[in-house]
C-alpha atoms as a PDB file:
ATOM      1  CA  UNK A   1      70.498  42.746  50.546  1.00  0.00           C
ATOM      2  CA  UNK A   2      72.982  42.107  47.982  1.00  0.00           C
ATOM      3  CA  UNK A   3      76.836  42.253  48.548  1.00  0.00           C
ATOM      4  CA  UNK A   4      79.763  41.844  46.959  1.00  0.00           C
ATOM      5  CA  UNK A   5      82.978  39.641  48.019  1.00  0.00           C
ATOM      6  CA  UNK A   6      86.713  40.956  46.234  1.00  0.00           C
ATOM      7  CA  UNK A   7      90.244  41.721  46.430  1.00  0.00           C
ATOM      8  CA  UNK A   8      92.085  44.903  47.165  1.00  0.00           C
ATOM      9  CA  UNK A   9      95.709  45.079  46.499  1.00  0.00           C
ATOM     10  CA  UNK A  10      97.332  47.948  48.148  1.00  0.00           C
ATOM     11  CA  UNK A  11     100.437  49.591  46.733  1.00  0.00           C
ATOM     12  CA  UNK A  12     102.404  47.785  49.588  1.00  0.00           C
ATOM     13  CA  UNK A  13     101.377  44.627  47.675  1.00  0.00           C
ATOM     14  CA  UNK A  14      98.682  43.248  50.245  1.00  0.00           C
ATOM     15  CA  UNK A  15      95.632  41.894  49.135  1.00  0.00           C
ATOM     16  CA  UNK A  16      92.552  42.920  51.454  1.00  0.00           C
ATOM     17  CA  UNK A  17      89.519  41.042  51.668  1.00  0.00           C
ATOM     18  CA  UNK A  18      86.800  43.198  50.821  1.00  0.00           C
ATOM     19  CA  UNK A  19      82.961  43.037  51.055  1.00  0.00           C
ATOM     20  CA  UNK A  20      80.306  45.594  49.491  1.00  0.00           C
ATOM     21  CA  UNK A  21      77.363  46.846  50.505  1.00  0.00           C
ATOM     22  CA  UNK A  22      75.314  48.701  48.816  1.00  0.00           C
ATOM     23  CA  UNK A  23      75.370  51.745  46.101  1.00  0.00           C
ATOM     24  CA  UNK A  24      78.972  52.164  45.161  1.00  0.00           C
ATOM     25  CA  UNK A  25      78.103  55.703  44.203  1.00  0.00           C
ATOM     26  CA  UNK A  26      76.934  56.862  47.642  1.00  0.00           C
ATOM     27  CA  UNK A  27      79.210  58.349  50.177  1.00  0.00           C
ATOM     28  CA  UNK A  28      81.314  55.819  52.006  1.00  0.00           C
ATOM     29  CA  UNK A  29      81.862  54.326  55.344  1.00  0.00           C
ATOM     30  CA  UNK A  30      84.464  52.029  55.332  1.00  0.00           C
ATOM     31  CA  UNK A  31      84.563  49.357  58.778  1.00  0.00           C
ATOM     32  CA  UNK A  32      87.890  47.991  59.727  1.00  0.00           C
ATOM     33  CA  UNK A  33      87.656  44.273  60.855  1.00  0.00           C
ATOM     34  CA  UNK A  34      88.763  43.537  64.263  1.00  0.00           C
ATOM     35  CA  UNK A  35      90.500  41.555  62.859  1.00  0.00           C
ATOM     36  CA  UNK A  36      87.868  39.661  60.595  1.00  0.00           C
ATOM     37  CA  UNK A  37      85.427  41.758  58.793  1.00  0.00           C
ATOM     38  CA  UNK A  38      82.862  39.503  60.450  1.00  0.00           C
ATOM     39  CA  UNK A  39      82.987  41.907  63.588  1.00  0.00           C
ATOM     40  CA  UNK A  40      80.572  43.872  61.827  1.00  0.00           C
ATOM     41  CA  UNK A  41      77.533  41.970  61.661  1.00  0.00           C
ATOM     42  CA  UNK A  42      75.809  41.606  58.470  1.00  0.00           C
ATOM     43  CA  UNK A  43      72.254  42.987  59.493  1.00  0.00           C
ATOM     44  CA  UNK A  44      74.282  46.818  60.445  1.00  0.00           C
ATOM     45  CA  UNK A  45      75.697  46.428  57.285  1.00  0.00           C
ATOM     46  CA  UNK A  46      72.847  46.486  55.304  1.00  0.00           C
ATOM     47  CA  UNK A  47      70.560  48.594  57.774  1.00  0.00           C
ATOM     48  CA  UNK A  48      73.685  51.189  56.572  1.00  0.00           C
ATOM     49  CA  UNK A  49      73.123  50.395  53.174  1.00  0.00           C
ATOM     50  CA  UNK A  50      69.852  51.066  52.963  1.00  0.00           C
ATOM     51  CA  UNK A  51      70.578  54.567  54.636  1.00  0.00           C
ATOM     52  CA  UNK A  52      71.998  55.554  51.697  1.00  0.00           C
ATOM     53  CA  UNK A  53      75.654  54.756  52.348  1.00  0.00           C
ATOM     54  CA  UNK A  54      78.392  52.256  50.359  1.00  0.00           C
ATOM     55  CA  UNK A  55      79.082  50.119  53.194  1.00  0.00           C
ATOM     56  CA  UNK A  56      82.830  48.168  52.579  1.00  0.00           C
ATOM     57  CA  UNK A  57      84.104  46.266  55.564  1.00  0.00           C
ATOM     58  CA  UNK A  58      87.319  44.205  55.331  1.00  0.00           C
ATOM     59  CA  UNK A  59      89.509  42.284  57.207  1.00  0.00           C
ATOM     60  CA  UNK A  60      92.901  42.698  58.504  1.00  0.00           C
ATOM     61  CA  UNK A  61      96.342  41.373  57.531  1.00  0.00           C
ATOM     62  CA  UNK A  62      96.354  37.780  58.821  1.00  0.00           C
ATOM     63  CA  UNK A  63      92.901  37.266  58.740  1.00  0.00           C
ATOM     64  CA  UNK A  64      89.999  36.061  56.366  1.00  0.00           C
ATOM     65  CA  UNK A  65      90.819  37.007  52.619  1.00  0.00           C
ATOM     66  CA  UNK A  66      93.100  39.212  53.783  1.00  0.00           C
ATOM     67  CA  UNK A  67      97.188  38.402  53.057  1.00  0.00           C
ATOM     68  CA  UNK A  68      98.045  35.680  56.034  1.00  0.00           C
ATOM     69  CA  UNK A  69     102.231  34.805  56.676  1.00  0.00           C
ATOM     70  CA  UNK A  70     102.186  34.207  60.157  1.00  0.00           C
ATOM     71  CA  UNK A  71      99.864  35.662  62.333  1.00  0.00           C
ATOM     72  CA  UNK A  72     102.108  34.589  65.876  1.00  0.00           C
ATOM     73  CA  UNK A  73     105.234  36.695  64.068  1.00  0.00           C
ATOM     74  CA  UNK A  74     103.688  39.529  62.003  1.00  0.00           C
ATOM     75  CA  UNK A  75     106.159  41.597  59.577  1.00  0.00           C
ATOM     76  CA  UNK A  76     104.506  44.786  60.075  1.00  0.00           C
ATOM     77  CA  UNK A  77     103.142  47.340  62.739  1.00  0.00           C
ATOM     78  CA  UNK A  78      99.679  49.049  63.526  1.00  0.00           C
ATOM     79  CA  UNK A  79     101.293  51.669  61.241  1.00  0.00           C
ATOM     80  CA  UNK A  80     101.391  49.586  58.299  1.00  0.00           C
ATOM     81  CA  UNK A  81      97.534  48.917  58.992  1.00  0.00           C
ATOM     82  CA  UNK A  82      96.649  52.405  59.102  1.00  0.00           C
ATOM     83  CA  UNK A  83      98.591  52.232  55.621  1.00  0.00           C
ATOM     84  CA  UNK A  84      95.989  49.772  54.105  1.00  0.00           C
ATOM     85  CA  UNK A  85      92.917  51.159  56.009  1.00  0.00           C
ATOM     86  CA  UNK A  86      93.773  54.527  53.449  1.00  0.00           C
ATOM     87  CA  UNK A  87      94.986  52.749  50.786  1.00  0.00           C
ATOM     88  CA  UNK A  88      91.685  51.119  50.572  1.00  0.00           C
ATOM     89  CA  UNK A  89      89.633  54.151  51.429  1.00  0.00           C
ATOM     90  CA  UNK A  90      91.362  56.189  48.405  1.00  0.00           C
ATOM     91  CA  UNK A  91      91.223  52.970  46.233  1.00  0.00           C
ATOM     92  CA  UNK A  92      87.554  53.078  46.440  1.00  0.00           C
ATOM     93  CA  UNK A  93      86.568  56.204  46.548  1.00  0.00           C
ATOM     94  CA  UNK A  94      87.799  60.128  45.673  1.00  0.00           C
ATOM     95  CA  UNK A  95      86.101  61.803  48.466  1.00  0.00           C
ATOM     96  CA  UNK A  96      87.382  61.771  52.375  1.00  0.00           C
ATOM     97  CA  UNK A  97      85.904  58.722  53.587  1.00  0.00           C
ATOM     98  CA  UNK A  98      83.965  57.812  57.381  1.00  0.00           C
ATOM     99  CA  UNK A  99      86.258  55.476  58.968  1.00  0.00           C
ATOM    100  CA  UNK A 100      84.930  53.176  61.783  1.00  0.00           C
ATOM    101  CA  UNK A 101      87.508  49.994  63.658  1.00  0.00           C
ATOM    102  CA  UNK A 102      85.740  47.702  66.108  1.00  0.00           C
ATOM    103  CA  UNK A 103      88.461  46.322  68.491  1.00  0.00           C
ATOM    104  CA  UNK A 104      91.933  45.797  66.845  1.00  0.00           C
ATOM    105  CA  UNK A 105      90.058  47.894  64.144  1.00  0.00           C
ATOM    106  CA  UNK A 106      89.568  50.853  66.265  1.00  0.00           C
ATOM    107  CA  UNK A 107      93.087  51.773  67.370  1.00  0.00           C
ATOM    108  CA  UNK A 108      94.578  50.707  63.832  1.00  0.00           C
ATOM    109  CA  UNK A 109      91.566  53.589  62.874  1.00  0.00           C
ATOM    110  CA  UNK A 110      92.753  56.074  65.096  1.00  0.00           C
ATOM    111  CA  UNK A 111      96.198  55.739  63.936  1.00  0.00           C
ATOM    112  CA  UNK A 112      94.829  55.693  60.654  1.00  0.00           C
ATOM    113  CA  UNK A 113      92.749  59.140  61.280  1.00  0.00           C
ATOM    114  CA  UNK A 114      96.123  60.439  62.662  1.00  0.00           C
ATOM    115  CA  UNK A 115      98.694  59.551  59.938  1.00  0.00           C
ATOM    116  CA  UNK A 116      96.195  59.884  56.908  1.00  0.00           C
ATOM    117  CA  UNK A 117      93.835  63.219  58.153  1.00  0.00           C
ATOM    118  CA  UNK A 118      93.169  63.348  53.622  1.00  0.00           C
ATOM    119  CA  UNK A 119      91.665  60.077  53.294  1.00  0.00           C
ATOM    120  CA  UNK A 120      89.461  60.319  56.143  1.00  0.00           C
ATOM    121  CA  UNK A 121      86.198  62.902  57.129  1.00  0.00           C
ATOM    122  CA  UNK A 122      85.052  61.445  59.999  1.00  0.00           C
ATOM    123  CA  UNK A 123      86.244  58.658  62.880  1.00  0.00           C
ATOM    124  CA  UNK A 124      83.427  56.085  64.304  1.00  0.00           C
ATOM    125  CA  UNK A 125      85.056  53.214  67.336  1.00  0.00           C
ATOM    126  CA  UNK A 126      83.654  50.746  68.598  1.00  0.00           C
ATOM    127  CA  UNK A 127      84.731  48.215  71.747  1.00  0.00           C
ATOM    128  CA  UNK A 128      88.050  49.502  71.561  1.00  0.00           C
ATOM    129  CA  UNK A 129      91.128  51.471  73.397  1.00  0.00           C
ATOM    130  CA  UNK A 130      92.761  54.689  72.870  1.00  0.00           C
ATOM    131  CA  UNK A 131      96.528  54.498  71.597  1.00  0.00           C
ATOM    132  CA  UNK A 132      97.243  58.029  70.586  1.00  0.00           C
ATOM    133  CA  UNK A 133      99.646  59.497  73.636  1.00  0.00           C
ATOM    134  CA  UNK A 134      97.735  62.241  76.268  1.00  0.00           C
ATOM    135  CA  UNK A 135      96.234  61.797  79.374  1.00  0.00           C
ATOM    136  CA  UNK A 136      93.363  59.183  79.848  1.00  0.00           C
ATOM    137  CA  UNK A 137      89.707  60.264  79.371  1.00  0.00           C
ATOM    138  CA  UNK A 138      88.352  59.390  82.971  1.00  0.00           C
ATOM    139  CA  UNK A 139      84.882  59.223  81.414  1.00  0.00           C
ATOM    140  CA  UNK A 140      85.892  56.104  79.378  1.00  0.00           C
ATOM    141  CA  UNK A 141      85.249  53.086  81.055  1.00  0.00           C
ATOM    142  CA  UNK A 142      88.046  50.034  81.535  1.00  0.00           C
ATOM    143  CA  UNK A 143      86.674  46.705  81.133  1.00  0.00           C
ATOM    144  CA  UNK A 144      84.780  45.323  84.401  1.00  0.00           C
ATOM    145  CA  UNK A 145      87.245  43.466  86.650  1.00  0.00           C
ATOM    146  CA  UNK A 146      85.049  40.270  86.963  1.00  0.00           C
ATOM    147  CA  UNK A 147      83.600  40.027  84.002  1.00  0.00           C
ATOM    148  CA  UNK A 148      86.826  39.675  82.689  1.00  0.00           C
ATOM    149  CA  UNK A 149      87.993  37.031  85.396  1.00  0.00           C
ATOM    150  CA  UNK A 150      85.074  34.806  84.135  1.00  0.00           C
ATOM    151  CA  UNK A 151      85.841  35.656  80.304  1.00  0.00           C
ATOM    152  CA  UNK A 152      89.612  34.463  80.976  1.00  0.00           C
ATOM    153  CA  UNK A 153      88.747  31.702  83.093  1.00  0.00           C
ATOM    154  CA  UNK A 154      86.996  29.579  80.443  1.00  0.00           C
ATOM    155  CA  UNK A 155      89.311  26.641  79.432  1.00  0.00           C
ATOM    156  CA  UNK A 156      91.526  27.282  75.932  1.00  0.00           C
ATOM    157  CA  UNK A 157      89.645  24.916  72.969  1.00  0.00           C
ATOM    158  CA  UNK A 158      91.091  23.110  70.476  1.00  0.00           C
ATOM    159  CA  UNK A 159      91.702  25.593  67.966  1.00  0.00           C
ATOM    160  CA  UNK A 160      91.776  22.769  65.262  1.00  0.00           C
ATOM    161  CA  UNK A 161      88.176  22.041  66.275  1.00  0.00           C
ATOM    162  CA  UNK A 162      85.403  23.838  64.685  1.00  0.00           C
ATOM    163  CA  UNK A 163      83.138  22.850  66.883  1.00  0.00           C
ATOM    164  CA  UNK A 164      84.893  23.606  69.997  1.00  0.00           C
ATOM    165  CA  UNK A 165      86.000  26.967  68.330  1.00  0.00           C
ATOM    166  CA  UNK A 166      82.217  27.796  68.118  1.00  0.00           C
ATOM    167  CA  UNK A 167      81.316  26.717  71.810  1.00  0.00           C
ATOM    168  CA  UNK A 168      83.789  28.834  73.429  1.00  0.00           C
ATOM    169  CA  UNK A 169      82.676  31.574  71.343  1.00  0.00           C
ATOM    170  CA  UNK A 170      78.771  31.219  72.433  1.00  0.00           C
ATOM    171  CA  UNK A 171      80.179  30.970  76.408  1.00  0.00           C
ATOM    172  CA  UNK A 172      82.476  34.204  75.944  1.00  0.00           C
ATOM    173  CA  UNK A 173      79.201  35.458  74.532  1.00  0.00           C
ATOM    174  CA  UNK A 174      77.143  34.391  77.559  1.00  0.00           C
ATOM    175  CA  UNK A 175      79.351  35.973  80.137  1.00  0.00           C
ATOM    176  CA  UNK A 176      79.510  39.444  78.645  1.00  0.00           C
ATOM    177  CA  UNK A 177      75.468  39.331  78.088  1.00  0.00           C
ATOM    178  CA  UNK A 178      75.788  38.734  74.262  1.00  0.00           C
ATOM    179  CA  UNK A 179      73.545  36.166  72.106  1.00  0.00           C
ATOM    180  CA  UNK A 180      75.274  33.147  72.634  1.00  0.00           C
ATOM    181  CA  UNK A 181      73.532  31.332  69.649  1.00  0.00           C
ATOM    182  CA  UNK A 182      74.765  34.451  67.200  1.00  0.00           C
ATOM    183  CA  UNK A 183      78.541  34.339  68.488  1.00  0.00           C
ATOM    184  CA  UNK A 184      78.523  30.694  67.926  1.00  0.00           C
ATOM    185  CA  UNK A 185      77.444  30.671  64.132  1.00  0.00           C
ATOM    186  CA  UNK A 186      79.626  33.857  63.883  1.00  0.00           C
ATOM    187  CA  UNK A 187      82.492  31.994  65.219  1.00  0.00           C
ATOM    188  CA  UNK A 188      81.797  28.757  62.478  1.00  0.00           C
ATOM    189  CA  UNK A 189      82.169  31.402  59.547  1.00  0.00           C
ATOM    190  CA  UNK A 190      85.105  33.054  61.018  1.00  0.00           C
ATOM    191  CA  UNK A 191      86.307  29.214  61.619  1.00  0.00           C
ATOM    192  CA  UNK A 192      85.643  28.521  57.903  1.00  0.00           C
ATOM    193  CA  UNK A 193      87.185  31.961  56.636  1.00  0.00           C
ATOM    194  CA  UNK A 194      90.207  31.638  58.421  1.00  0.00           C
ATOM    195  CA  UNK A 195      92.753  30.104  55.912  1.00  0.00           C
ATOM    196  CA  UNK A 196      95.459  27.315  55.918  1.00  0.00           C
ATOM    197  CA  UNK A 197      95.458  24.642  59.275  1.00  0.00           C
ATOM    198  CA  UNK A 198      99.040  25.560  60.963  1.00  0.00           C
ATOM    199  CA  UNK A 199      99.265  25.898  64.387  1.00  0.00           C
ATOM    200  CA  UNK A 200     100.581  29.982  64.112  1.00  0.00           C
ATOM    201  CA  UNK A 201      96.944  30.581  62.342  1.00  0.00           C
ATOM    202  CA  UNK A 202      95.002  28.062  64.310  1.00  0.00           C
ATOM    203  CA  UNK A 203      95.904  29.970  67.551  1.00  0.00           C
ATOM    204  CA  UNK A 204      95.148  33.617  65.763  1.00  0.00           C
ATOM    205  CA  UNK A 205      91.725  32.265  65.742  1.00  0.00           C
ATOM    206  CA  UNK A 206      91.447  33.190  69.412  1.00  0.00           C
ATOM    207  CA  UNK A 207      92.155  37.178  68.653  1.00  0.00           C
ATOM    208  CA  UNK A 208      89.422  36.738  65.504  1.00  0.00           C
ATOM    209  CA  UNK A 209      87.011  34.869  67.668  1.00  0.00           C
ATOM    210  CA  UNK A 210      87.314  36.967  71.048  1.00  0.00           C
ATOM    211  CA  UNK A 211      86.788  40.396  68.562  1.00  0.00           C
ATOM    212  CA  UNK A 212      84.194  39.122  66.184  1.00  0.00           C
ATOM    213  CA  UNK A 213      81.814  37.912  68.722  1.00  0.00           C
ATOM    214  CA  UNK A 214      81.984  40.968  71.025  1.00  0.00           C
ATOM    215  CA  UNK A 215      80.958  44.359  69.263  1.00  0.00           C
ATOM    216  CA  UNK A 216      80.076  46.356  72.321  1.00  0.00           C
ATOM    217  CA  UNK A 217      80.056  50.368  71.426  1.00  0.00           C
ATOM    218  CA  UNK A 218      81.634  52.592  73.718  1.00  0.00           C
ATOM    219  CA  UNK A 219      82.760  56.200  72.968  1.00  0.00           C
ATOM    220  CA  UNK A 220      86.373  57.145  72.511  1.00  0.00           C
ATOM    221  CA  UNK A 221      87.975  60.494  71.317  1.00  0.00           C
ATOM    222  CA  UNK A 222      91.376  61.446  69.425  1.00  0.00           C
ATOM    223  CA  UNK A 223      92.369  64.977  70.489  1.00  0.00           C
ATOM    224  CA  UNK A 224      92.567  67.723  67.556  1.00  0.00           C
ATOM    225  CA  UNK A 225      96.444  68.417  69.223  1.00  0.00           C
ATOM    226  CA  UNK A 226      97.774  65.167  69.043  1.00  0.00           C
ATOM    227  CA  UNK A 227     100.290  64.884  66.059  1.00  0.00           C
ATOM    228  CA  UNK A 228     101.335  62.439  64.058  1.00  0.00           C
ATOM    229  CA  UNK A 229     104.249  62.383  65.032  1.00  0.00           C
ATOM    230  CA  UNK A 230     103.187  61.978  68.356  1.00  0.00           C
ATOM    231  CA  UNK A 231     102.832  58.421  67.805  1.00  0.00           C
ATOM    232  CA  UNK A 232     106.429  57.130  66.612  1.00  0.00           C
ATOM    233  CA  UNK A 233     107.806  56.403  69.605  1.00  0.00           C
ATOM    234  CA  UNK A 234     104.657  53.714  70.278  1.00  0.00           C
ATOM    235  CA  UNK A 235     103.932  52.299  67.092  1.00  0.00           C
ATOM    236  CA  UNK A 236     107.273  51.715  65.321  1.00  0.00           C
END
């Protein structure tokens, strides 16, 4: 299926990498990158697509196409992602849009559902945690103790080193029961998308690579009382 690689610039003055799928015409579901757009593999993408829906996933600040300063020092807050996540949505379309975040994606969703309720008609996570303040939902499972010893026992690659990069990747994959072989060539184009070779966005590679090769779907909730507001004591 054909898609479509562009710029966004939001009114902040960030410029989003963007990637189209589909009819721009049809109703929207717009995927926030976690932080790369490459968390959302290209085959759910198009199966979306082809289900009648304009399919735009983009990455994050400091990531991809996306605006990149310094990714071990970032100037802004999950608030200011929310910001672009409805910047974009109303940018690209007039009608309330279907949000889903994978990872990093998912809670800067949920804040994004929370702060901008107008730009947004429906809220879709994926592998992620719940940041809006209430009590836990015990039916939401934590991450398994010793799969995550394993995970964080592997040794730390050369960041500078594709290959290496792509290696790690496949044995994160391994451990958590993913395809090895598709983490690894995910983790080459997140490699290759990733710009500039200092050290600050060599090591953000880790956050792209750990979230990009991972997309397990769990179920989370935001709760219709939360407000807003709610939030500004955790997020500023």
């Amino acid at each position: 299926m054909h898609s479509t690689v562009h710029s966004f610039r939001t009114p902040e003055g960030i410029t989003l990498g963007v990637e189209h799928f589909g009819d721009a015409a049809a109703p929207l579901v717009l995927l926030a990158g976690g932080t790369t757009m490459l968390s959302w593999p290209d085959a759910l993408c198009e199966s979306l697509a082809r289900g009648g829906r304009h399919v735009v996933r983009y990455d994050l600040r400091d990531s991809g196409a996306s605006t990149t300063v310094d990714p071990e020092a970032p100037a802004y807050t999950l608030r200011n992602l929310a910001a672009d996540a409805a910047a974009l949505a109303r940018g690209l379309d007039n009608r309330p849009t279907h949000l889903a975040g994978i990872s990093v994606g998912g809670m800067v969703a949920q804040v994004a559902a929370l702060d901008h309720p107008d730009a947004f008609s429906a809220l879709t996570l994926a592998g992620t945690r719940p940041v809006a303040p209430g009590p836990v939902d015990n039916d939401l499972p934590d991450h398994d103790k010793a799969v995550m010893e394993r995970r964080f026992a592997l040794p730390t690659p050369d960041w500078s080193d594709r290959a290496a990069v792509a290696e790690f990747a496949a044995a994160r994959a391994e451990i958590l029961s993913d395809d090895p072989a598709a983490a690894r060539a995910t983790a080459e184009r997140v490699f290759d998308r990733t710009p500039g070779t200092e050290p600050a966005v060599q090591t953000a590679l880790d956050r792209r690579v750990q979230a990009a090769t991972t997309p397990r779907i769990i179920k989370s909730r935001i709760s219709p009382h939360h407000k807003s507001s709610d939030l500004d004591s955790q997020l500023s």
